[in-house]
C-alpha atoms as a PDB file:
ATOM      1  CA  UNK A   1     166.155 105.949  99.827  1.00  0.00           C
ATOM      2  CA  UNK A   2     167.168 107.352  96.290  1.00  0.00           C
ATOM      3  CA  UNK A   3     165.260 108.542  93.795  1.00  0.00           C
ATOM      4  CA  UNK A   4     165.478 107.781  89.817  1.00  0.00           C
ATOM      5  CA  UNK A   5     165.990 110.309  87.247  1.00  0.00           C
ATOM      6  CA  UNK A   6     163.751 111.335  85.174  1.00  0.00           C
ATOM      7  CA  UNK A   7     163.505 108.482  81.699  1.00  0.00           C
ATOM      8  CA  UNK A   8     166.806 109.283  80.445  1.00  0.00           C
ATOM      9  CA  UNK A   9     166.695 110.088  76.355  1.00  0.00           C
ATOM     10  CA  UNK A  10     169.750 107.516  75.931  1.00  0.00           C
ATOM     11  CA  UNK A  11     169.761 104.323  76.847  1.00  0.00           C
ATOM     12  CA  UNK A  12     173.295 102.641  77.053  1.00  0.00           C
ATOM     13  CA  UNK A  13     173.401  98.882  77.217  1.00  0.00           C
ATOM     14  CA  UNK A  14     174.325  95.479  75.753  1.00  0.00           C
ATOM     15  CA  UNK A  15     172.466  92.854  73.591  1.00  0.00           C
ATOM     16  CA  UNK A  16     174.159  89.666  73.772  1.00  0.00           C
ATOM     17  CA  UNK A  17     173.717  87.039  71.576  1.00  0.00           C
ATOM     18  CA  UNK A  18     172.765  83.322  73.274  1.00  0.00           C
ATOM     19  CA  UNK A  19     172.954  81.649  69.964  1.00  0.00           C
ATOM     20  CA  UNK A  20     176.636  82.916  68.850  1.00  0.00           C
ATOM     21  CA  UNK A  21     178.543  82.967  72.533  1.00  0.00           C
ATOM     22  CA  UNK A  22     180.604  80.009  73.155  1.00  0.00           C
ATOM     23  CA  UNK A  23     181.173  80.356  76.782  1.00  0.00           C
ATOM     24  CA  UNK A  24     184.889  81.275  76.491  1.00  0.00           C
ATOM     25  CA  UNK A  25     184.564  83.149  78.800  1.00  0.00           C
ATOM     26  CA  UNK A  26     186.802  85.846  77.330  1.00  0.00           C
ATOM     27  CA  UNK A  27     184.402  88.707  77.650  1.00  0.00           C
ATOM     28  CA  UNK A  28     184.524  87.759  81.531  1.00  0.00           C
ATOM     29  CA  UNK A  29     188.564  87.964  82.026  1.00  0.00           C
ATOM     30  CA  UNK A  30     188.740  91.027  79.790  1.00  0.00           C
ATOM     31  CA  UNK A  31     186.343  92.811  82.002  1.00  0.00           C
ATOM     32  CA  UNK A  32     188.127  91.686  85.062  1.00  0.00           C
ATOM     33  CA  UNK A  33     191.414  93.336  83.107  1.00  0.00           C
ATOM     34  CA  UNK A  34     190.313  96.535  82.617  1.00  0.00           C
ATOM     35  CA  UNK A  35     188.057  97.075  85.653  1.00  0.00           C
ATOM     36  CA  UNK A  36     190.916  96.036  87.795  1.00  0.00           C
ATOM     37  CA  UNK A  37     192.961  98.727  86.973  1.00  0.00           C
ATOM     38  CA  UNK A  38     190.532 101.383  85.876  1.00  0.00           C
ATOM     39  CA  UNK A  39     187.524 103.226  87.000  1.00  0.00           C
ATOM     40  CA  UNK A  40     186.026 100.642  89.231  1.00  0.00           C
ATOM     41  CA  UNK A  41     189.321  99.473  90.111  1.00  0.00           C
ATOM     42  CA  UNK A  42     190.317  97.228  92.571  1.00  0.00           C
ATOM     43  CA  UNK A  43     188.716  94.104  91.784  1.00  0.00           C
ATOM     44  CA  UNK A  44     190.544  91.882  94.677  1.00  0.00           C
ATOM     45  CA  UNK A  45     190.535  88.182  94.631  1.00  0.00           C
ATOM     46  CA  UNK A  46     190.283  85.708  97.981  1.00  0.00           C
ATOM     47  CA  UNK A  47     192.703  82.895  98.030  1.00  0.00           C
ATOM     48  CA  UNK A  48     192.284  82.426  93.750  1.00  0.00           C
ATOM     49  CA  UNK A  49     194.434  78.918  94.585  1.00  0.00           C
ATOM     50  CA  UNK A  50     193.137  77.706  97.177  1.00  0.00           C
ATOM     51  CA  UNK A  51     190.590  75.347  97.582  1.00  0.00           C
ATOM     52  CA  UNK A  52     187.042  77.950  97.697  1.00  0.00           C
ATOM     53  CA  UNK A  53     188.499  81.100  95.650  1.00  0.00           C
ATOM     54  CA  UNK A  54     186.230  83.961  95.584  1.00  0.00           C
ATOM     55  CA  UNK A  55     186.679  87.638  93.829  1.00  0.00           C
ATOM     56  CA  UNK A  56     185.055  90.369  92.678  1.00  0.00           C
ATOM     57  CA  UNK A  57     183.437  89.665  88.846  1.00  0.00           C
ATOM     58  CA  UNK A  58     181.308  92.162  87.273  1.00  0.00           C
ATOM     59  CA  UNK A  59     180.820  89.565  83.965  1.00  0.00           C
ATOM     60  CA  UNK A  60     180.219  85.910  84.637  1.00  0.00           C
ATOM     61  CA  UNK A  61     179.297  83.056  82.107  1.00  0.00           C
ATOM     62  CA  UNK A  62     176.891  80.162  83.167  1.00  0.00           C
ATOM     63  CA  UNK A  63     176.436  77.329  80.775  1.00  0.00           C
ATOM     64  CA  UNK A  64     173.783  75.211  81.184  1.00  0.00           C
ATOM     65  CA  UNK A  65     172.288  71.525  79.941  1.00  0.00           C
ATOM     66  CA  UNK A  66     168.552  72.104  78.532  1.00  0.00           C
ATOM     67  CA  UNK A  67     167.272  68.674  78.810  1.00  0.00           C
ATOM     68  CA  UNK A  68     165.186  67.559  75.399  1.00  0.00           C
ATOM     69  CA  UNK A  69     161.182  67.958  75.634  1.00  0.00           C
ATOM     70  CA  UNK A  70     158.983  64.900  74.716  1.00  0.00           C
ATOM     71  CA  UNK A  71     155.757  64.339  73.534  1.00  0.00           C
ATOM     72  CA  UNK A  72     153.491  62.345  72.788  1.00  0.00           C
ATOM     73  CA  UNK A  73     151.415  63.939  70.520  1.00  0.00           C
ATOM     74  CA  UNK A  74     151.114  62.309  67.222  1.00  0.00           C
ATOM     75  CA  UNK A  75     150.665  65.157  64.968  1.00  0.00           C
ATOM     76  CA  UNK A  76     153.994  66.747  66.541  1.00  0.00           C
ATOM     77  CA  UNK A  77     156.149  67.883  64.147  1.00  0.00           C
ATOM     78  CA  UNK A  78     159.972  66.228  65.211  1.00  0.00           C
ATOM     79  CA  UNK A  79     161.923  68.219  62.343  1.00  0.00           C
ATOM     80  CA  UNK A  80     160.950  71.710  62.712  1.00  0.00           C
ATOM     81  CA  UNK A  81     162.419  73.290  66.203  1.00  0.00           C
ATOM     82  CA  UNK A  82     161.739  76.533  67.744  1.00  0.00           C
ATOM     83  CA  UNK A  83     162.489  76.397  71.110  1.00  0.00           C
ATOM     84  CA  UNK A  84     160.719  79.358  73.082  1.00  0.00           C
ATOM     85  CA  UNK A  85     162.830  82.565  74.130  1.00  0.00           C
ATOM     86  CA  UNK A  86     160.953  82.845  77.115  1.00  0.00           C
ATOM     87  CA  UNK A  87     161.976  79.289  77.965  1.00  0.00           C
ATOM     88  CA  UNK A  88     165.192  79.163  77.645  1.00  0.00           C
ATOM     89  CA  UNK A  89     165.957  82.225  79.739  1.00  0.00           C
ATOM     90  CA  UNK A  90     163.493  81.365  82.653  1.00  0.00           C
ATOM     91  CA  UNK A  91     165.192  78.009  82.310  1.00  0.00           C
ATOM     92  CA  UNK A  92     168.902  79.639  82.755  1.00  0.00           C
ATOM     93  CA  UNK A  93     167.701  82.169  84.955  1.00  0.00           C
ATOM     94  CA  UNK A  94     165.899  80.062  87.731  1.00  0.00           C
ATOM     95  CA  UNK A  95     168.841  78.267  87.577  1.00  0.00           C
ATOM     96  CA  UNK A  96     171.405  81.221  88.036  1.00  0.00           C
ATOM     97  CA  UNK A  97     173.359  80.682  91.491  1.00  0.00           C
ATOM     98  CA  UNK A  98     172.664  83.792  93.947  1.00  0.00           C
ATOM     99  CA  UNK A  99     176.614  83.506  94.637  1.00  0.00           C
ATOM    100  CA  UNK A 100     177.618  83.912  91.118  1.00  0.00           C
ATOM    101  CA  UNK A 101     179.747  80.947  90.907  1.00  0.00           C
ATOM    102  CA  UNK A 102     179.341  79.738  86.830  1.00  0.00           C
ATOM    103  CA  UNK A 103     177.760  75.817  87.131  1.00  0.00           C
ATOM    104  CA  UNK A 104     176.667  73.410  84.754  1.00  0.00           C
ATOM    105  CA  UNK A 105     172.919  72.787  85.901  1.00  0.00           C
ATOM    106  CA  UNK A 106     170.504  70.668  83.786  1.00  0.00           C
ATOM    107  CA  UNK A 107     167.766  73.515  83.370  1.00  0.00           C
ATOM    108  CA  UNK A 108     164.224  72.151  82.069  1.00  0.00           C
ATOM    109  CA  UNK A 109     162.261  74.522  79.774  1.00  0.00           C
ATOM    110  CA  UNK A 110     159.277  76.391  80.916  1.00  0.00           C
ATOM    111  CA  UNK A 111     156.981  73.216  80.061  1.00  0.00           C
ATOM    112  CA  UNK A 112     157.270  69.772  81.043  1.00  0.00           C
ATOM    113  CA  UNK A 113     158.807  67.015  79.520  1.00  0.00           C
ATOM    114  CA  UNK A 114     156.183  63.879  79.791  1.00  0.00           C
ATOM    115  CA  UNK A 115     158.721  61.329  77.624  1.00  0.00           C
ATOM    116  CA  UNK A 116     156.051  60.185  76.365  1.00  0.00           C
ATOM    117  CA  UNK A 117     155.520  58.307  73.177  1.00  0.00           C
ATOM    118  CA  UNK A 118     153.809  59.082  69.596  1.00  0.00           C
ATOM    119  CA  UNK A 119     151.971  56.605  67.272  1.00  0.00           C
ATOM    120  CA  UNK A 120     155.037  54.357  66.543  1.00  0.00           C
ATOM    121  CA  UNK A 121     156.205  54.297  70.087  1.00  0.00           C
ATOM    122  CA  UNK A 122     158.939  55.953  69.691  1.00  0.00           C
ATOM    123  CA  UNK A 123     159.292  59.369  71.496  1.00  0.00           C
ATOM    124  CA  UNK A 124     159.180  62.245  69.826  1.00  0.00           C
ATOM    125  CA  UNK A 125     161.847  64.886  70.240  1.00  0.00           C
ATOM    126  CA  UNK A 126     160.439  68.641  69.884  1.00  0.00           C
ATOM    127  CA  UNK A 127     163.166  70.402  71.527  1.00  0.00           C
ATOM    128  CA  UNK A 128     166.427  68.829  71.294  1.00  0.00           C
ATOM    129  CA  UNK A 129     169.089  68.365  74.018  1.00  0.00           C
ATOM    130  CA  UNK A 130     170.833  71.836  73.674  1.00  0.00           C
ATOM    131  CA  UNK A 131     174.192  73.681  75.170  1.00  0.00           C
ATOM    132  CA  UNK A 132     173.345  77.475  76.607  1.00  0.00           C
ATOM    133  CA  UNK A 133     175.992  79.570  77.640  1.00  0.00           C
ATOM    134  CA  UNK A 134     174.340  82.496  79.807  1.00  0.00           C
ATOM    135  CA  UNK A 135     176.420  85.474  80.203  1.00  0.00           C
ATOM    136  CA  UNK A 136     175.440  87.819  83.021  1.00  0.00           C
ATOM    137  CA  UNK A 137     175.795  91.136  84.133  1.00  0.00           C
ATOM    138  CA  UNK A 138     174.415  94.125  85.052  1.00  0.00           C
ATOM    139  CA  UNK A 139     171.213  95.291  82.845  1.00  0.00           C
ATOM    140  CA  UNK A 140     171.549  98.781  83.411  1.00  0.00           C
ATOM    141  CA  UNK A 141     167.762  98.567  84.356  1.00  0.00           C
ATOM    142  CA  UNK A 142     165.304 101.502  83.602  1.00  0.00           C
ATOM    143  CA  UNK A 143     163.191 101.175  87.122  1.00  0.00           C
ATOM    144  CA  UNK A 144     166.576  99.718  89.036  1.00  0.00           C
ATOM    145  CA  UNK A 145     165.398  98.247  92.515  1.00  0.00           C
ATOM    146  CA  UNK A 146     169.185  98.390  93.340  1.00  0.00           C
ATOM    147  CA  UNK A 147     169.018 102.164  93.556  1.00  0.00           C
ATOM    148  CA  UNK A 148     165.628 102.781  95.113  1.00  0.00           C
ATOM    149  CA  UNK A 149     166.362 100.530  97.895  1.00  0.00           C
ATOM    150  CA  UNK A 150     169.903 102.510  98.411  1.00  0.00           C
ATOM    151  CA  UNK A 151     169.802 104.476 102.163  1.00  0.00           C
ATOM    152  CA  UNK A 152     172.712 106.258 101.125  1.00  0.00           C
ATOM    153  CA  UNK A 153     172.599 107.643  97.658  1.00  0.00           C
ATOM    154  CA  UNK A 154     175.444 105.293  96.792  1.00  0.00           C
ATOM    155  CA  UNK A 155     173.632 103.682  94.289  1.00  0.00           C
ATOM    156  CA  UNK A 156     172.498 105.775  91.182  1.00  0.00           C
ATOM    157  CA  UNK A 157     171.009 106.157  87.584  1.00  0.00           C
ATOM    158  CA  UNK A 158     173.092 108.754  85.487  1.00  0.00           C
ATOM    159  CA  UNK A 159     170.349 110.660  83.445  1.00  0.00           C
ATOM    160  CA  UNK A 160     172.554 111.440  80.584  1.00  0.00           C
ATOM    161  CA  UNK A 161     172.677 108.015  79.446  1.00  0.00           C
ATOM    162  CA  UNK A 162     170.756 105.789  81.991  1.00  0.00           C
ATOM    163  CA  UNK A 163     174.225 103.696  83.459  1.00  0.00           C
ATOM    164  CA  UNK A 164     173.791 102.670  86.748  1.00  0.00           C
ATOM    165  CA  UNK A 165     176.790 103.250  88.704  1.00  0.00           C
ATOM    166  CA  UNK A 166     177.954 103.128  92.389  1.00  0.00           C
ATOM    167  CA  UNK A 167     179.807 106.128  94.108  1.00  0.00           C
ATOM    168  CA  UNK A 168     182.251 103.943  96.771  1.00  0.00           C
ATOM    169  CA  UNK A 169     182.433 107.181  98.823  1.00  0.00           C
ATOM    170  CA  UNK A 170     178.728 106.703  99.762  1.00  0.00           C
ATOM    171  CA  UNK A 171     178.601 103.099 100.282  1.00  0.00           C
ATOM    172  CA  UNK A 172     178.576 101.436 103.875  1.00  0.00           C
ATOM    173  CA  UNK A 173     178.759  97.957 102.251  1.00  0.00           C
ATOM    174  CA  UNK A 174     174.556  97.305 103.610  1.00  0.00           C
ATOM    175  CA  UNK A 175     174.087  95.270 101.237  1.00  0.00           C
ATOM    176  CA  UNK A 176     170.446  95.935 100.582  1.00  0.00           C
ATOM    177  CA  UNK A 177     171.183  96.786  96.853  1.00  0.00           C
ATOM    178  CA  UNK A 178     172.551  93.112  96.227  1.00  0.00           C
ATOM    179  CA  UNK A 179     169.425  91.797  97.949  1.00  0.00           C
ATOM    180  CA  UNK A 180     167.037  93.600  96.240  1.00  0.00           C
ATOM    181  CA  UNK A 181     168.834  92.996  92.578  1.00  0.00           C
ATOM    182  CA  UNK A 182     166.932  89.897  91.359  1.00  0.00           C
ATOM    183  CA  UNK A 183     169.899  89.939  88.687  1.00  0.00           C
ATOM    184  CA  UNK A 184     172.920  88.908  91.149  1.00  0.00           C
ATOM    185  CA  UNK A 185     174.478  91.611  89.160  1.00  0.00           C
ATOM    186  CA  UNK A 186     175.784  93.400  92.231  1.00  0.00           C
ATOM    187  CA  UNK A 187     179.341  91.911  94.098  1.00  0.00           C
ATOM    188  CA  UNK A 188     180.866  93.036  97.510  1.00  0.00           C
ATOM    189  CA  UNK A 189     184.357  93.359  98.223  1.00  0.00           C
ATOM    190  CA  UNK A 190     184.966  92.341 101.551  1.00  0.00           C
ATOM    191  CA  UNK A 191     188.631  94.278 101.127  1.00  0.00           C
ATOM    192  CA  UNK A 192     187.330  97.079 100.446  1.00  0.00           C
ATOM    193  CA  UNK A 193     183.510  96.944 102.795  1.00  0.00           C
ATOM    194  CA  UNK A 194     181.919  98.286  99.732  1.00  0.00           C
ATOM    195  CA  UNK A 195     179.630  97.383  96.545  1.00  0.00           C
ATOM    196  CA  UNK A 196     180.828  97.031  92.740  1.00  0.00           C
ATOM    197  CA  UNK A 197     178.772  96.334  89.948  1.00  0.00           C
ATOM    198  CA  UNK A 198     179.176  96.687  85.859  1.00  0.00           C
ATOM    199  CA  UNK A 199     180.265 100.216  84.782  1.00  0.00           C
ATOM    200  CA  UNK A 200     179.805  99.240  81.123  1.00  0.00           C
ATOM    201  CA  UNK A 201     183.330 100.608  81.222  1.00  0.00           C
ATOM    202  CA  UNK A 202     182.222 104.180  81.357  1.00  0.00           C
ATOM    203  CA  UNK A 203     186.195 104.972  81.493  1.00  0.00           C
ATOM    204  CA  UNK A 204     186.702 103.620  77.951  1.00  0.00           C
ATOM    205  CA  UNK A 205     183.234 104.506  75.460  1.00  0.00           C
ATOM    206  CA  UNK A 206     183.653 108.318  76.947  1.00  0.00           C
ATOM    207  CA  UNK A 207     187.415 107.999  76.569  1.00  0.00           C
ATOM    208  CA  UNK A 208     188.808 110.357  73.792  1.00  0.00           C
ATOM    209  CA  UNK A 209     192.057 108.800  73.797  1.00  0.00           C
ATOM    210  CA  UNK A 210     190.861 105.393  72.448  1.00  0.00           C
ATOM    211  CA  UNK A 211     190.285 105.264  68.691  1.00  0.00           C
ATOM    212  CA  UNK A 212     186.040 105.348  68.221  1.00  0.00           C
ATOM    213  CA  UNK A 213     186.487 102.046  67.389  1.00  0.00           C
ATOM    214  CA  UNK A 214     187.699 101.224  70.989  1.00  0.00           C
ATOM    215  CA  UNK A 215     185.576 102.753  72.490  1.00  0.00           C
ATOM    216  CA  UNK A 216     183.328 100.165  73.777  1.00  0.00           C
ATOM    217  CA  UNK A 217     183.401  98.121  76.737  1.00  0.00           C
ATOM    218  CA  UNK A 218     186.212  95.336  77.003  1.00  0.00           C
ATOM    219  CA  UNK A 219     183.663  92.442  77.166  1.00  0.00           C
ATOM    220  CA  UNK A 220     181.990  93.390  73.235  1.00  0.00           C
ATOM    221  CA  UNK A 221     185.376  93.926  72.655  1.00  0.00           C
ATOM    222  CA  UNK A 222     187.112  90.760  73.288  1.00  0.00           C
ATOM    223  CA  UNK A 223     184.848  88.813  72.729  1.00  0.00           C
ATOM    224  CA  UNK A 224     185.738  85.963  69.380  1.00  0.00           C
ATOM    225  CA  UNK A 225     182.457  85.338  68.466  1.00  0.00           C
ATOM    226  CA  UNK A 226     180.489  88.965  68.011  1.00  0.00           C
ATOM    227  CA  UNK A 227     177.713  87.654  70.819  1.00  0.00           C
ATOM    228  CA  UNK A 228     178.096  90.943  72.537  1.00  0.00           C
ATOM    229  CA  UNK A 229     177.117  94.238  70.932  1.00  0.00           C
ATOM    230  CA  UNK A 230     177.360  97.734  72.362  1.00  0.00           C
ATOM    231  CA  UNK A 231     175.010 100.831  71.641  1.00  0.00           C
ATOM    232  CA  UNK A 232     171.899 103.305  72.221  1.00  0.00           C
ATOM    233  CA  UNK A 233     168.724 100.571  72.650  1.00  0.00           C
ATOM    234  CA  UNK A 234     167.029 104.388  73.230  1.00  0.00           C
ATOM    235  CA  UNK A 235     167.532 105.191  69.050  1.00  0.00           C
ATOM    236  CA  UNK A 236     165.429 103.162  67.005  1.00  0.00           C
ATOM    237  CA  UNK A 237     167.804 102.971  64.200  1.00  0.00           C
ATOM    238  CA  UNK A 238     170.988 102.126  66.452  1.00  0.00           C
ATOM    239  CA  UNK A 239     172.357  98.947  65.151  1.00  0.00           C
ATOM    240  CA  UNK A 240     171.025  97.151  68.273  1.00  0.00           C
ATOM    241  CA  UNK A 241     167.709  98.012  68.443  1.00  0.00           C
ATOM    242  CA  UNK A 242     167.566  96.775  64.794  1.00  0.00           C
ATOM    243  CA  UNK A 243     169.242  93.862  65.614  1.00  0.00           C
ATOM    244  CA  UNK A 244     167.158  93.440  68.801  1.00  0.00           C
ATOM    245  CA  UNK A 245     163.880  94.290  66.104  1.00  0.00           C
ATOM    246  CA  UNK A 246     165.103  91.646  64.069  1.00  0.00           C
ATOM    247  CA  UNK A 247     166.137  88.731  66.473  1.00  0.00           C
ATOM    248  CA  UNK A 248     163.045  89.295  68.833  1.00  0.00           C
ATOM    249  CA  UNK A 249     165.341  90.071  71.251  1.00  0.00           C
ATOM    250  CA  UNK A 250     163.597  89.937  74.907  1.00  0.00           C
ATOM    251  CA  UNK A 251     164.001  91.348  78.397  1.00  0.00           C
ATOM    252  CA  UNK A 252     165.018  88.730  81.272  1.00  0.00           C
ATOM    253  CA  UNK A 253     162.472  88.070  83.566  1.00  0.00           C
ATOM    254  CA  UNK A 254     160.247  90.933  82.069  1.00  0.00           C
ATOM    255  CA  UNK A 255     157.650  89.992  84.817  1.00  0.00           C
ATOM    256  CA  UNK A 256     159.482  92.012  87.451  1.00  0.00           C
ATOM    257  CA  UNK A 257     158.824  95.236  86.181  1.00  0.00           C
ATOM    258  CA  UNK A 258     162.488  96.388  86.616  1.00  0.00           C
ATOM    259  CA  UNK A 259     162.735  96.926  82.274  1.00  0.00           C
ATOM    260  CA  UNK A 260     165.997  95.741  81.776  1.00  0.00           C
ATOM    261  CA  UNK A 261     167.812  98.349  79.181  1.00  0.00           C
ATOM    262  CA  UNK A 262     169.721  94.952  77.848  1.00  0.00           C
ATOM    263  CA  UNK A 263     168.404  92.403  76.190  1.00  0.00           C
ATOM    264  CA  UNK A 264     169.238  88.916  75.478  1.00  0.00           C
ATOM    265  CA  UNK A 265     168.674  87.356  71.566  1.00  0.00           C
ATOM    266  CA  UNK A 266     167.313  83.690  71.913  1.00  0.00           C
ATOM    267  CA  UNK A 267     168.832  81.127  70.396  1.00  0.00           C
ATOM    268  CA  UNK A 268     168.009  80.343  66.813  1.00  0.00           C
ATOM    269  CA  UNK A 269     165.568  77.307  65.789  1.00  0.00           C
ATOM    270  CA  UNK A 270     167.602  74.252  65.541  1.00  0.00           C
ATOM    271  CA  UNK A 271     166.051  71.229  63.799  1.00  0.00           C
ATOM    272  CA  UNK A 272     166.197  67.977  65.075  1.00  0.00           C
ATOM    273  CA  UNK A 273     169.805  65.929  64.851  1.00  0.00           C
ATOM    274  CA  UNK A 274     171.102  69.198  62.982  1.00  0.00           C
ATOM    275  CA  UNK A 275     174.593  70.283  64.858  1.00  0.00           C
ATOM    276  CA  UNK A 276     172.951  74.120  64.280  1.00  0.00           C
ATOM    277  CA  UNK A 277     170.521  76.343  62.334  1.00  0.00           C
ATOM    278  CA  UNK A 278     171.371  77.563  58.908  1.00  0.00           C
ATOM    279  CA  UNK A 279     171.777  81.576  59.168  1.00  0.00           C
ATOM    280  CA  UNK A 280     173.514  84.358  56.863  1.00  0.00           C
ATOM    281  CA  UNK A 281     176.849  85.278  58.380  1.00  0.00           C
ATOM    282  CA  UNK A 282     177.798  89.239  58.927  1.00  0.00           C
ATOM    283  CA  UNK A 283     180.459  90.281  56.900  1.00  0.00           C
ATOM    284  CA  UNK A 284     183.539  90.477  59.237  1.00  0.00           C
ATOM    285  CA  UNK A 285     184.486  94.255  59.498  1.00  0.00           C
ATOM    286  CA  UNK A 286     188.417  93.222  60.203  1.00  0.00           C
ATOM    287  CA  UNK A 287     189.606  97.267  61.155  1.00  0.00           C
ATOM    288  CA  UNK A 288     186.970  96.794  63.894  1.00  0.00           C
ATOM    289  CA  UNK A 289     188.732  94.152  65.385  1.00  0.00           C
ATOM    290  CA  UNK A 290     191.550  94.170  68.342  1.00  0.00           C
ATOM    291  CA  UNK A 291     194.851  93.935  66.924  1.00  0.00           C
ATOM    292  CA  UNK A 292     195.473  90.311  67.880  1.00  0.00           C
ATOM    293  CA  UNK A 293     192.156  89.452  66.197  1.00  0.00           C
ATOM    294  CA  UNK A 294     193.270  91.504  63.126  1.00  0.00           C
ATOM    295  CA  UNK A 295     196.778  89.545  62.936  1.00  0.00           C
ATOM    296  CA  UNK A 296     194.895  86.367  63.178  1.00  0.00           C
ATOM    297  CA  UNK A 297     192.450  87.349  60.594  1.00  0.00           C
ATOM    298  CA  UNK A 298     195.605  88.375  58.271  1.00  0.00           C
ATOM    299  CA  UNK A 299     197.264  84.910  58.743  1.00  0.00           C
ATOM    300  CA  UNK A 300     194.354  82.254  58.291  1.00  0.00           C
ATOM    301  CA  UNK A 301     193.518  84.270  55.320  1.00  0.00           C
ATOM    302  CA  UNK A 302     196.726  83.915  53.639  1.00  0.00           C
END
């Protein structure tokens, strides 16, 4: 089996945003772009028209349905809403097809909903109905079961920056690393008889050809809505570990063990019959953006 690194100094990953991301699913085809014609490349596709397409996706968005929660405690306050990070991500997690197909599941929260009634005998609403879109990936863990379990070497942790990548050469296509990923982040090519998995497009953030601006991987890049952010979570005072200090930004399914290097930011409290929470926007940084973004950005500003 193969062995870990030692903990790398630099941590490389994502933090993605669950309150801002749409579910465009723009960060997915962007990935699919550039992977299929870069370092990881191919990224073949099975009959995409026919009637059960299949392909190789290293980025896939799930959106879910979180039913509303009930009470019927009298004293429960059916303005104020906080609805629990851990919930909603055990909620879209247990949920999460092992195939990887994106669905539209009704996912309950980590506690029950009774329905029941308060004083008036009317229900009362503590978590609203809500809309998640889950995007998932690989999380670049630090203790990756995916490697360990690897009778080849194939699958391994780079120790100057903690990516977890796959050398093709050394895979036999076993399989064992996609079964012991709890994640579904790994995909097999059945073109190819071999493993793929998220590079964090290692080909473009060491790529000195690409303005620094660029270089990032093509899912924080495309996407609209800023819900995916790049950087060292290993540096304190990296503009995602602040924002993940900020946010309360959690691990998924911390109970594992694995320590996930990304980390997802919960949605924000939402108050009953409100379309969203109030928050402070960012001020948009418009050289940052891809040129079609900074076009549009020109002409709705006129």
């Amino acid at each position: 089996m193969t062995a870990l690194p030692p903990p790398t100094p630099k941590k490389l990953g994502l933090v993605i945003d669950l309150d801002t991301c749409v579910g465009c699913h723009a960060c997915a085809v962007a990935c699919k772009e550039w992977n299929a014609g870069g370092f990881a490349a191919p990224l073949p596709d099975e009959q995409p028209y026919g009637k059960a397409p299949t392909g190789v996706w290293f980025n896939r968005v799930h959106s879910y349905e979180i039913a509303a929660v009930l009470v019927d405690d009298a004293g429960a306050d059916a303005n104020a809403v906080a609805m629990s990070s851990a919930d909603v991500l055990r909620a879209s997690a247990a949920t999460t097809p092992p195939g990887g197909e994106a669905g539209n599941e009704v996912a309950q929260p980590g506690r029950p909903a009774p329905g029941g009634c308060g004083t008036s005998g009317e229900a009362v609403v503590t978590h609203p109905a809500m809309t998640l879109h889950f995007p998932r990936s690989c999380l670049h863990c630090e203790q990756p079961a995916c490697v360990t379990v690897c009778p080849t070497g194939a699958s391994y942790k780079r120790a100057e920056d903690g990516i977890v990548l796959v050398d093709e050469s050394k895979c036999i296509g076993c399989k064992l690393c996609s079964w012991a990923c709890p994640y579904g982040a790994r995909e097999y090519s059945p073109v190819e008889g071999v493993m793929k998995k998220c590079t964090l497009c290692i080909d473009r953030i060491y790529n000195e050809n690409l303005a620094e601006a660029e270089r990032q991987p093509a899912c924080v890049q495309a996407c609209p809505t800023r819900a995916r952010h790049f950087g060292d979570l290993a540096d304190p005072g990296s503009k995602v570990s602040q924002l993940v200090a900020a946010r309360g930004g959690v691990d998924l399914m911390p109970e594992l063990g694995y320590r996930p290097t990304n980390k997802y930011l919960p949605p924000r409290p939402r108050r009953a019959g409100d379309a969203s929470a109030a928050s402070v926007e960012e001020p948009l940084d418009a050289q940052a953006l891809p040129p079609v973004l900074r076009w549009l950005d020109r002409v709705l500003g006129r």
